[in-house]
N, C-alpha and C. Protein backbone atom coordinates (compact mmCIF):
# COMPACT_ATOMS: atom_id res chain seq x y z
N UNK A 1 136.94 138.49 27.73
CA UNK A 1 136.47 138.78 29.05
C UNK A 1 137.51 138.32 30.08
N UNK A 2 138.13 139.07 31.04
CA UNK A 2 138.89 139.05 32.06
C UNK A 2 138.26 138.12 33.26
N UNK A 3 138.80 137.04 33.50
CA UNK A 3 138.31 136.22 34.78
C UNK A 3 138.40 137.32 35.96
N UNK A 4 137.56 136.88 36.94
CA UNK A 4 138.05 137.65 38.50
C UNK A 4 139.17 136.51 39.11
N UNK A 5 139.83 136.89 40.14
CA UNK A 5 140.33 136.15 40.65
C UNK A 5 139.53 135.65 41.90
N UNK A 6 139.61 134.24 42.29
CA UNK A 6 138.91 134.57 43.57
C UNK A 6 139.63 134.26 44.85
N UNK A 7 139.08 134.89 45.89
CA UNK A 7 139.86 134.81 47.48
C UNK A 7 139.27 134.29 48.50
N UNK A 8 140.09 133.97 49.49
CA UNK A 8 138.90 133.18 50.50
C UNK A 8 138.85 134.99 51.26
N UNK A 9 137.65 135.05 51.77
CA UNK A 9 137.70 136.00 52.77
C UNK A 9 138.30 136.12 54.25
N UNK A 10 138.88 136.87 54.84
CA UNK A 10 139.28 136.75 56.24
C UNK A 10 138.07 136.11 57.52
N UNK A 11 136.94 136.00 56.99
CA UNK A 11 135.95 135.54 58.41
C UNK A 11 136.08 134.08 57.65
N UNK A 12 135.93 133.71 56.40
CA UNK A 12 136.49 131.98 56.02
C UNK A 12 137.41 131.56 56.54
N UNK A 13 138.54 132.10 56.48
CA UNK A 13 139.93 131.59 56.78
C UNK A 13 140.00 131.42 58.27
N UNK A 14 139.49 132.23 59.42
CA UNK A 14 139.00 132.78 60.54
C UNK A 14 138.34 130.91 61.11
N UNK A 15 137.52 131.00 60.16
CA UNK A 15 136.47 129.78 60.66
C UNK A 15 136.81 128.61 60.45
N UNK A 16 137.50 128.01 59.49
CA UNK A 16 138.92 127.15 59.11
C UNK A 16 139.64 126.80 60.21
N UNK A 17 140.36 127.88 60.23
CA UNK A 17 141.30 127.86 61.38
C UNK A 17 140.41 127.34 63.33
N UNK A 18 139.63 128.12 62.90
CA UNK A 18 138.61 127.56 64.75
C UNK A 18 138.15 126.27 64.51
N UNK A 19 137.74 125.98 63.10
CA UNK A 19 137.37 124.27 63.30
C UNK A 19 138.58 123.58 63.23
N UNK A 20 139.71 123.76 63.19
CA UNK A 20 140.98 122.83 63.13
C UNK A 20 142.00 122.67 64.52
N UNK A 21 141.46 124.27 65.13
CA UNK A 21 141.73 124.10 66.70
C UNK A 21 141.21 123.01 67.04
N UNK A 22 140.15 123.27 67.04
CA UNK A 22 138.76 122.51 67.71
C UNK A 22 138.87 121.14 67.22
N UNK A 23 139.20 120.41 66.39
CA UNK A 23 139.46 119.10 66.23
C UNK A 23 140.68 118.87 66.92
N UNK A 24 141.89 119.66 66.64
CA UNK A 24 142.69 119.18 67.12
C UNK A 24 143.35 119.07 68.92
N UNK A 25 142.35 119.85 69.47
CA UNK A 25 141.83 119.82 71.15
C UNK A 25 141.09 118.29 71.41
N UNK A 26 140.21 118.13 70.32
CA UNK A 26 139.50 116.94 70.78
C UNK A 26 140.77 115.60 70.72
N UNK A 27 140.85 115.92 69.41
CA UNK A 27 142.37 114.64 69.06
C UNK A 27 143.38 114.68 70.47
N UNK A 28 143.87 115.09 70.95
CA UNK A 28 144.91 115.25 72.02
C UNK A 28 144.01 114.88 73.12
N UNK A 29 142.73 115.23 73.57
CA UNK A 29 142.10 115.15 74.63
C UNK A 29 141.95 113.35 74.41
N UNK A 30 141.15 112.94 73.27
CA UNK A 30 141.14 111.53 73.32
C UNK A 30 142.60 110.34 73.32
N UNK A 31 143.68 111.12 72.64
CA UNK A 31 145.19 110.55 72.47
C UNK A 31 145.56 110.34 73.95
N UNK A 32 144.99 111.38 75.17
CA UNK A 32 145.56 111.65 75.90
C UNK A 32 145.01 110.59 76.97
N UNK A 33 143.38 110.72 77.15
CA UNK A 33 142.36 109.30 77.47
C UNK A 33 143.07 107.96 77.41
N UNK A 34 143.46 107.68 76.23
CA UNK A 34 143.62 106.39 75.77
C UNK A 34 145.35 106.23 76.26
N UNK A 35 146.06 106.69 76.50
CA UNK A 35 147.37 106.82 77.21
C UNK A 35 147.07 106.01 78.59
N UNK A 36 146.30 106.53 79.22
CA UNK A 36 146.16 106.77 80.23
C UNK A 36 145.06 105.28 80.75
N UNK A 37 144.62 104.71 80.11
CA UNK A 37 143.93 103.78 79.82
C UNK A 37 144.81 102.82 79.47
N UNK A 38 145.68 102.99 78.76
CA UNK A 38 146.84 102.37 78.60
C UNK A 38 147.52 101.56 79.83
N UNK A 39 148.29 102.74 80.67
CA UNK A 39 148.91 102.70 81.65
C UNK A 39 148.38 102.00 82.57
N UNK A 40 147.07 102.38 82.81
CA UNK A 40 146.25 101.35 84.11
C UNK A 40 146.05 100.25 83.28
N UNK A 41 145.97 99.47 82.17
CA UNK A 41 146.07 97.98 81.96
C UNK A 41 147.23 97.52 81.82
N UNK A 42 148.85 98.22 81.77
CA UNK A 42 149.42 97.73 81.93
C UNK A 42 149.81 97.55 83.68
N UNK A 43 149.66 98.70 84.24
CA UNK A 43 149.90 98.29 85.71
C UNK A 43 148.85 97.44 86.21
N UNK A 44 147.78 97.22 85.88
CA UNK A 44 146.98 95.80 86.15
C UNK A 44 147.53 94.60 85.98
N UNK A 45 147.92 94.73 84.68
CA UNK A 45 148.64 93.42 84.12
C UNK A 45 149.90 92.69 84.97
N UNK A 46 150.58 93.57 85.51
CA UNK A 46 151.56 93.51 86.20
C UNK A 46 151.64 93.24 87.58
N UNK A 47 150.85 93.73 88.21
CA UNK A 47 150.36 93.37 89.54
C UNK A 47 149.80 91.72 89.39
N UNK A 48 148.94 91.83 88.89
CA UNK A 48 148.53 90.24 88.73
C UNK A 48 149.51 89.60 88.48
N UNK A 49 150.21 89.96 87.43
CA UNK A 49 151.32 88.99 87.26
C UNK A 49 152.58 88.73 88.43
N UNK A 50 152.63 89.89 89.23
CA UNK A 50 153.64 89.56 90.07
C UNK A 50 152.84 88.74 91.68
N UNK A 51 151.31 89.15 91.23
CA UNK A 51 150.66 88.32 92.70
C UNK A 51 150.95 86.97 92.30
N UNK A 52 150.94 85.96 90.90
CA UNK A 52 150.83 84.81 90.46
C UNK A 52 152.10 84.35 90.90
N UNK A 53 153.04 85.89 90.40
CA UNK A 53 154.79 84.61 91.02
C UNK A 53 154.80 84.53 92.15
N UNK A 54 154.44 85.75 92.73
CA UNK A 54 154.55 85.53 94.38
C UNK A 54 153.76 83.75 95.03
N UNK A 55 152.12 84.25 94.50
CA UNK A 55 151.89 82.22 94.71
C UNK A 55 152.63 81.63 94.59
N UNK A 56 153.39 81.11 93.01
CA UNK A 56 154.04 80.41 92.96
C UNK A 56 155.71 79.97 93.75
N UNK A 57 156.08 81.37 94.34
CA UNK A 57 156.98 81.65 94.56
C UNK A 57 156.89 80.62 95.96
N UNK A 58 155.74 81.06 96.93
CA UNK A 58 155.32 80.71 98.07
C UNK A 58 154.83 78.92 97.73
N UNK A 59 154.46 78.49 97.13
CA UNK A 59 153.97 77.43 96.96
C UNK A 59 155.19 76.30 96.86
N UNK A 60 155.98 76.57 95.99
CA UNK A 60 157.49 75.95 95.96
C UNK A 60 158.11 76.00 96.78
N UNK A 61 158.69 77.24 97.79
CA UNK A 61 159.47 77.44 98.18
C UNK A 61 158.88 77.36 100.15
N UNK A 62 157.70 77.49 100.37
CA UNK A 62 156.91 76.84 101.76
C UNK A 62 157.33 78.39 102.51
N UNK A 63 157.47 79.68 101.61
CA UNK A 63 157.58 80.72 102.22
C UNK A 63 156.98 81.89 101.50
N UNK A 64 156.62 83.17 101.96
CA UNK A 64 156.35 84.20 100.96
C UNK A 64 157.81 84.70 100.60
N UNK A 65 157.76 85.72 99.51
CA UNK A 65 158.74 86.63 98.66
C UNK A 65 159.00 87.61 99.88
N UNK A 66 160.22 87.90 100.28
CA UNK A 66 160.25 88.93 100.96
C UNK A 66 161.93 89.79 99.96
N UNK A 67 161.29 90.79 99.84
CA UNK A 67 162.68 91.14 98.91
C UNK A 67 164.21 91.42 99.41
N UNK A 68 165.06 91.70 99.23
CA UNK A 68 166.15 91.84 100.13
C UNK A 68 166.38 93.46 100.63
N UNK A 69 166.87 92.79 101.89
CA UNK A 69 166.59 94.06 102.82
C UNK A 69 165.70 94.81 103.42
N UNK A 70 164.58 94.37 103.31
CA UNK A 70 163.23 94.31 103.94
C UNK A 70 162.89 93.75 105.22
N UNK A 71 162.70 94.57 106.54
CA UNK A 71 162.41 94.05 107.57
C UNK A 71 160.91 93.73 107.85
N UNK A 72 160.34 92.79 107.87
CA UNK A 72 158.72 92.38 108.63
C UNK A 72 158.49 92.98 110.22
N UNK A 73 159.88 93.10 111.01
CA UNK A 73 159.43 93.90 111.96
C UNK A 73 158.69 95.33 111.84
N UNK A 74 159.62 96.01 111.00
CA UNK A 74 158.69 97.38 110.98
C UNK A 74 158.86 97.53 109.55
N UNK A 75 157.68 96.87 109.37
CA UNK A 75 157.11 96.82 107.63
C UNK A 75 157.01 98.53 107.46
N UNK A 76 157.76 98.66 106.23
CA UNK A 76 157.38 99.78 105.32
C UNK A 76 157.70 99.70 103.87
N UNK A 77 156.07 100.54 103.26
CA UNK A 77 156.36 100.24 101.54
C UNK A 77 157.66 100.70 101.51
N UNK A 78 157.86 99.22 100.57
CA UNK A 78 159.22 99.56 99.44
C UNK A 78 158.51 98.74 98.05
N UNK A 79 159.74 98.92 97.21
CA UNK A 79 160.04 99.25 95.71
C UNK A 79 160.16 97.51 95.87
N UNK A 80 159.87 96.91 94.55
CA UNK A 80 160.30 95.60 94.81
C UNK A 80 161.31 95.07 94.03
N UNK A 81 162.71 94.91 94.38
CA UNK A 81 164.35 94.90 93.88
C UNK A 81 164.23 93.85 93.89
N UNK A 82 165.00 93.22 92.48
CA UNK A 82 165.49 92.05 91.94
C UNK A 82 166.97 92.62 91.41
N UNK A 83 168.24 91.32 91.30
CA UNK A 83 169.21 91.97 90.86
C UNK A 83 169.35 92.37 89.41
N UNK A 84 169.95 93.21 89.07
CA UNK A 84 169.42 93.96 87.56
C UNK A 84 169.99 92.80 86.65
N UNK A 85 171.01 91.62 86.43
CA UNK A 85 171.40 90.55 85.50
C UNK A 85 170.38 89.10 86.53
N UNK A 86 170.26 88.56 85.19
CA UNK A 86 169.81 87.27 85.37
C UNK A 86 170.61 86.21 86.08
N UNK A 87 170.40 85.74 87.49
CA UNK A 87 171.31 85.07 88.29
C UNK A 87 171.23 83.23 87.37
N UNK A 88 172.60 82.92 87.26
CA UNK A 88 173.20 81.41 86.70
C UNK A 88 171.70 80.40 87.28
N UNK A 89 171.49 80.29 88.10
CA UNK A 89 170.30 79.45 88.81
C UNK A 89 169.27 80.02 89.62
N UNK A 90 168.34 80.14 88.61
CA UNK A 90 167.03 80.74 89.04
C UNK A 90 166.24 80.04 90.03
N UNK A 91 166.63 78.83 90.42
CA UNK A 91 165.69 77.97 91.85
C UNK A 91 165.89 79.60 92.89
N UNK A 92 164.92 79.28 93.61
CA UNK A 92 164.72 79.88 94.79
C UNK A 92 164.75 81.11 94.65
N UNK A 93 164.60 82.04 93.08
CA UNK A 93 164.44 83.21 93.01
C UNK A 93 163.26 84.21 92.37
N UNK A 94 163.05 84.93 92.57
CA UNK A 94 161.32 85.36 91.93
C UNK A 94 161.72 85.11 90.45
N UNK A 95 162.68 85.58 90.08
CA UNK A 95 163.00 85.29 88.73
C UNK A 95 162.58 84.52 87.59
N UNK A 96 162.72 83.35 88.46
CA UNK A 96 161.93 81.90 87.91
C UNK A 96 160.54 82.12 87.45
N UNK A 97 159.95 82.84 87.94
CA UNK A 97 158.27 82.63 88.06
C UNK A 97 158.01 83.81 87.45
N UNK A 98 158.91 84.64 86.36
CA UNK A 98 158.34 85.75 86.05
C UNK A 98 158.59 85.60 84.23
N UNK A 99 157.70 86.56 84.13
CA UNK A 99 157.96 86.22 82.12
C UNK A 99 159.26 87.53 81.44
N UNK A 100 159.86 86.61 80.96
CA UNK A 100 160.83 87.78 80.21
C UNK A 100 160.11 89.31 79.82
N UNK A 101 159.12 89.08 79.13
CA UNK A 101 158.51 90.07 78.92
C UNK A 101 158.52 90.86 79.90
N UNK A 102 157.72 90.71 81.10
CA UNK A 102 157.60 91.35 82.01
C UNK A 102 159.03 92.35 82.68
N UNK A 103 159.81 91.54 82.82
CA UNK A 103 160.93 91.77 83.48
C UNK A 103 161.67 92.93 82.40
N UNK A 104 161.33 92.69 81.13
CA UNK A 104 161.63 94.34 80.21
C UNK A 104 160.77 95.43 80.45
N UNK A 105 159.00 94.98 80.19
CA UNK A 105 158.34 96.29 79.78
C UNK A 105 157.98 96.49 81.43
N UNK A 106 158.02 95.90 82.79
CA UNK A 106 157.85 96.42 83.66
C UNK A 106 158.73 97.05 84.46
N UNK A 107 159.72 97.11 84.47
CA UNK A 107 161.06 97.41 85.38
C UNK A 107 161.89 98.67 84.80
N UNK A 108 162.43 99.23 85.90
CA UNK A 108 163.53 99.94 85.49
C UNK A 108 165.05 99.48 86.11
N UNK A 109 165.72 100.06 85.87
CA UNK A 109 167.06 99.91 86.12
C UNK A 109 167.50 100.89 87.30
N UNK A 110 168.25 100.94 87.95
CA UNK A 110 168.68 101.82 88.93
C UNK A 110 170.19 101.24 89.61
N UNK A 111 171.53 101.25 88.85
CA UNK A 111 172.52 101.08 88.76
C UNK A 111 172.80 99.25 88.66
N UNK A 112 172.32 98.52 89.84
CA UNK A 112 172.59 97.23 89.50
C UNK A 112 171.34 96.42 90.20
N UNK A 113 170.59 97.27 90.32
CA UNK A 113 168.94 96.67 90.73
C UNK A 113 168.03 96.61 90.03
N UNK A 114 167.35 96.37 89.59
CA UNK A 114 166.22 95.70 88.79
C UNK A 114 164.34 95.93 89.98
N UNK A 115 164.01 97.22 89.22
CA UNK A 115 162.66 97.31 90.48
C UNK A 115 161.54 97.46 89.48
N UNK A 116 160.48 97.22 89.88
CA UNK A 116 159.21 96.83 88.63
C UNK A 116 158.51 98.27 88.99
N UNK A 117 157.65 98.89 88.03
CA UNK A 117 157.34 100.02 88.00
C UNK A 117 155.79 99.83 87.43
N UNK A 118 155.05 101.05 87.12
CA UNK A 118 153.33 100.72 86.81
C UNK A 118 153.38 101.36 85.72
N UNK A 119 152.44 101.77 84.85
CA UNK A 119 152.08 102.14 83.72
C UNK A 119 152.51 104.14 83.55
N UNK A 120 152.82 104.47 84.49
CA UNK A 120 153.19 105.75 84.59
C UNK A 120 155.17 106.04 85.05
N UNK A 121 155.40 104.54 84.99
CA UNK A 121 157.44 104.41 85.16
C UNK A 121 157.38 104.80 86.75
N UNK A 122 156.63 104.73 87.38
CA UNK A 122 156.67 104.83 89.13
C UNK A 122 157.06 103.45 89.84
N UNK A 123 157.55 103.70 91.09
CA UNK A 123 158.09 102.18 91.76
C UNK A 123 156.33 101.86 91.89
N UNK A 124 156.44 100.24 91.72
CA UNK A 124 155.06 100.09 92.59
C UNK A 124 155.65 99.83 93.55
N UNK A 125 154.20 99.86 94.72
CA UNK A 125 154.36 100.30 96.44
C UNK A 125 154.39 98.63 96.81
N UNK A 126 155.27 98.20 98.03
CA UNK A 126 154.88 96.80 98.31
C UNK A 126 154.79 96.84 99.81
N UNK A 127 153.91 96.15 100.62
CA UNK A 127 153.98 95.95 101.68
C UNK A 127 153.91 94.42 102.18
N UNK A 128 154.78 93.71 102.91
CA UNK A 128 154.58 92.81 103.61
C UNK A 128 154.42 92.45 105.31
N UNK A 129 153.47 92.07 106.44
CA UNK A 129 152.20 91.70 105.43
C UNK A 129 151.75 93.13 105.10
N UNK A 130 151.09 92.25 104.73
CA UNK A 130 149.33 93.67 104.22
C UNK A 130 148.82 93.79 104.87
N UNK A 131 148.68 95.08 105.02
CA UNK A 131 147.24 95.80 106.04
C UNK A 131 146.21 95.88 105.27
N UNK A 132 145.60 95.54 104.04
CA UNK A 132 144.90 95.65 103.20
C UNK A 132 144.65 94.30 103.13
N UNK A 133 144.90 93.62 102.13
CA UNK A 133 144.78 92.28 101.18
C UNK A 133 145.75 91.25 102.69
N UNK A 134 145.07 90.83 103.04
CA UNK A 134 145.14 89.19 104.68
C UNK A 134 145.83 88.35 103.77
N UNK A 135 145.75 88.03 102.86
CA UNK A 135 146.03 87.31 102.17
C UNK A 135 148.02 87.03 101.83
N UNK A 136 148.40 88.64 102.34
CA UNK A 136 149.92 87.85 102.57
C UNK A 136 150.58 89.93 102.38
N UNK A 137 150.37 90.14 101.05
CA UNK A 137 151.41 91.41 100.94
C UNK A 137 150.12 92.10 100.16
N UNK A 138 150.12 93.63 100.41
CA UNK A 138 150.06 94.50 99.71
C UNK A 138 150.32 94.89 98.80
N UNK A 139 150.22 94.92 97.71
CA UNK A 139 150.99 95.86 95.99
C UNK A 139 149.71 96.70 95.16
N UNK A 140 150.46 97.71 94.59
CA UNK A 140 149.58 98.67 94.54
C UNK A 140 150.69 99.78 93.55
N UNK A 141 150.04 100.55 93.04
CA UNK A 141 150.42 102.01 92.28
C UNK A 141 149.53 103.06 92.90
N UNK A 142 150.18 104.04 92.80
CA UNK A 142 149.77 105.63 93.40
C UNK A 142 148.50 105.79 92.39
N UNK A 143 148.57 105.14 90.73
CA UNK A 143 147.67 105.82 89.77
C UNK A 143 148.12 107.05 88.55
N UNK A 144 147.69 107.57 88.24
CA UNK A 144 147.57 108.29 87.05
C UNK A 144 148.30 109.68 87.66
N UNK A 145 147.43 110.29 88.95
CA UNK A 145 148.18 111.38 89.44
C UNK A 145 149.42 111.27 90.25
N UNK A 146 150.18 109.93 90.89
CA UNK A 146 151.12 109.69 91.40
C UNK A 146 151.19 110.24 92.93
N UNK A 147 149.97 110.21 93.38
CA UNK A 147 149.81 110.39 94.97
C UNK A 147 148.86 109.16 95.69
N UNK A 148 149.65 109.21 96.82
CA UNK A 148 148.90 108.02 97.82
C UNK A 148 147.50 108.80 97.37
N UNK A 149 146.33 107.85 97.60
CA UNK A 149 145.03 108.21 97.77
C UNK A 149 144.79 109.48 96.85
N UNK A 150 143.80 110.46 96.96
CA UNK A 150 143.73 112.22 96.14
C UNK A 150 144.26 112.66 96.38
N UNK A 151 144.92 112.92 97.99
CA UNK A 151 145.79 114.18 98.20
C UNK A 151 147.04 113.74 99.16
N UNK A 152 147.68 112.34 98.88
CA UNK A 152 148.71 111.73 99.89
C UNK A 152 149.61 112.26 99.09
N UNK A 153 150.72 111.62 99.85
CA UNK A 153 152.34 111.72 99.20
C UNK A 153 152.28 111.63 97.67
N UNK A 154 153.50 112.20 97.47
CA UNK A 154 153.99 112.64 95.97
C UNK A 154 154.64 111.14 95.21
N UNK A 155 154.48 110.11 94.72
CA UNK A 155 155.69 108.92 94.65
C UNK A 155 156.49 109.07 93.51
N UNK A 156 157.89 109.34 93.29
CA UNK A 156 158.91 109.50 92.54
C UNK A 156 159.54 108.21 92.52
N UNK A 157 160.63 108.05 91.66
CA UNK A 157 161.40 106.98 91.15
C UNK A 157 162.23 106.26 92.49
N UNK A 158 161.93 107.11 93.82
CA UNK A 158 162.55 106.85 94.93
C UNK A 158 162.32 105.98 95.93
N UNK A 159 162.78 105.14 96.30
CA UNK A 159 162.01 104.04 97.51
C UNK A 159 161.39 104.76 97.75
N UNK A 160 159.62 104.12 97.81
CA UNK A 160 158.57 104.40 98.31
C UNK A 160 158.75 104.34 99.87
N UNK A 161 159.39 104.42 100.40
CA UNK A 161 159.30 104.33 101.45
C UNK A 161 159.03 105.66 102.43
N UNK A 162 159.18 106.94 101.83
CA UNK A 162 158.88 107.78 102.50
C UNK A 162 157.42 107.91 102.68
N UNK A 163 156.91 107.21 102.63
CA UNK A 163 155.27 107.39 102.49
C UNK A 163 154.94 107.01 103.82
N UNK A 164 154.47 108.26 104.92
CA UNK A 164 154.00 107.70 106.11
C UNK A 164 152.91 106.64 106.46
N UNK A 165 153.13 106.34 107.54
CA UNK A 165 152.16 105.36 107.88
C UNK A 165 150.75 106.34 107.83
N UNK A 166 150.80 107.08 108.66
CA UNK A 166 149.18 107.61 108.06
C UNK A 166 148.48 107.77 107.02
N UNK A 167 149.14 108.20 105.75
CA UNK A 167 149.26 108.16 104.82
C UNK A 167 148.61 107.08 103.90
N UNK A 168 149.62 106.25 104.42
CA UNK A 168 149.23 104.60 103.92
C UNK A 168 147.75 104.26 104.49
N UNK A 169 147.89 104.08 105.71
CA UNK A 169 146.78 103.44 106.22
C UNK A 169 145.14 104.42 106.53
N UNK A 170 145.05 105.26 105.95
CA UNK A 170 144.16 106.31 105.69
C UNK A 170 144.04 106.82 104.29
N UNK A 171 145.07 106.58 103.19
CA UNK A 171 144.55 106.72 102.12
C UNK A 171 145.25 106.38 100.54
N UNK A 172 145.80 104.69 101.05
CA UNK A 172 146.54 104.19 100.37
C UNK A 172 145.40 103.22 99.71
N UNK A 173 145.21 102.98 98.25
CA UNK A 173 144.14 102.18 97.72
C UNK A 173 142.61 103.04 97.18
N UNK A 174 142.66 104.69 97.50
CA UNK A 174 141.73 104.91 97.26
C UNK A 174 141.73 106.08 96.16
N UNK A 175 141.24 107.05 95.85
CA UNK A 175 141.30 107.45 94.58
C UNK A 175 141.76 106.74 92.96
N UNK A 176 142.79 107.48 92.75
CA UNK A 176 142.74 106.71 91.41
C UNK A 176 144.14 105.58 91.64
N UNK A 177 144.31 105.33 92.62
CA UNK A 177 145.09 103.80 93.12
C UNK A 177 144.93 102.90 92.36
N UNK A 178 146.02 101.86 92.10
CA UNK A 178 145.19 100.80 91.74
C UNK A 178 146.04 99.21 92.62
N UNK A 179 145.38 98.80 92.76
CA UNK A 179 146.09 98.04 93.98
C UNK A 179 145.46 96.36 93.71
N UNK A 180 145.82 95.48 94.53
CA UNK A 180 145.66 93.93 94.73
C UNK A 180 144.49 93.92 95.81
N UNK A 181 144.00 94.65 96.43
CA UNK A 181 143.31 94.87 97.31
C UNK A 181 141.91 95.92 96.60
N UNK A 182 141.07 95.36 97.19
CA UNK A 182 139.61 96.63 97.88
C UNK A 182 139.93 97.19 99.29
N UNK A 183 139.89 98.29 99.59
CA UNK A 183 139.43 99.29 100.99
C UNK A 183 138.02 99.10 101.07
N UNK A 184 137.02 98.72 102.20
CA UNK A 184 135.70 98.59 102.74
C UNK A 184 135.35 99.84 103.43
N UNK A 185 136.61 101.22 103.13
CA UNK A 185 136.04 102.33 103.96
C UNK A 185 135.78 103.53 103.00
């Protein structure tokens, strides 16, 4: 007696194929979640950590952090620059008060500057003082979509500084922001 051979049919193979889409939509959708979840605990992490040096910074030194080249007359976000090598004597520099770690997985490079970035490789935003957080300076990330507030400025690898004042002060801290500060509006 001759075996049959057997075949999958074309509506099997059909249905195979749609359940393997279909898992593999969900897989990417959750890979993609958890990225992203990622990114905002590391730019959490980092903010805190740079509010702690800043205390400390201020506590030692009987002044706040103001970075170089930064005017307090007409405060505008910038990027916060450290020099890109480790200076011989760290007294009197944020340096001191920051963890190696940090100073790798938060920062980028930008020829011989050293600027700390959020969970998406964006400058974080700094303001001194703060119009937000009384408490001394502003710091903050754009977020996940990389705009002030839902629909502000665009923020690229570029001094934040093009970010208008309206901008800022109407919708800096709100959407998917994540900042040192609460907004009460």
């Amino acid at each position: 007696m001759k075996q049959a051979r057997q075949y999958f049919t074309l509506i099997e193979v059909l249905t195979v194929a749609a359940i393997i889409a279909v898992l593999a939509g969900i897989t990417v959708g959750v890979v993609s979640m958890v990225n992203n979840k990622n990114a905002e605990a590391r730019t959490l992490a980092t903010i805190k950590a740079l509010e702690l040096a800043m205390g400390q910074y201020q506590a030692d030194n009987g002044c706040v952090y103001i970075p170089a080249g930064y005017t307090v007359t007409s405060p505008n976000p910038v990027r916060i620059e450290l020099s890109k090598d480790l200076p011989d004597n760290l007294n009197g520099t944020l340096f001191k008060y920051l963890d190696e770690k940090l100073l790798t997985s938060a920062t980028k490079t930008d020829g011989s500057i050293r600027y700390f970035v959020d969970g998406w490789d964006r400058p974080l935003i700094f303001r001194i003082p703060g119009k937000f957080n009384k408490m001394g300076f502003d710091l903050g990330s754009a977020g996940a979509d990389g705009k002030i507030g839902e629909d502000g400025t665009k923020i690229t690898a570029a001094v934040p500084s093009s970010i208008s004042d309206s901008d800022y002060e109407t919708k800096f801290g709100k959407g998917d922001d994540i900042t040192n500060f609460l907004r009460k509006d």
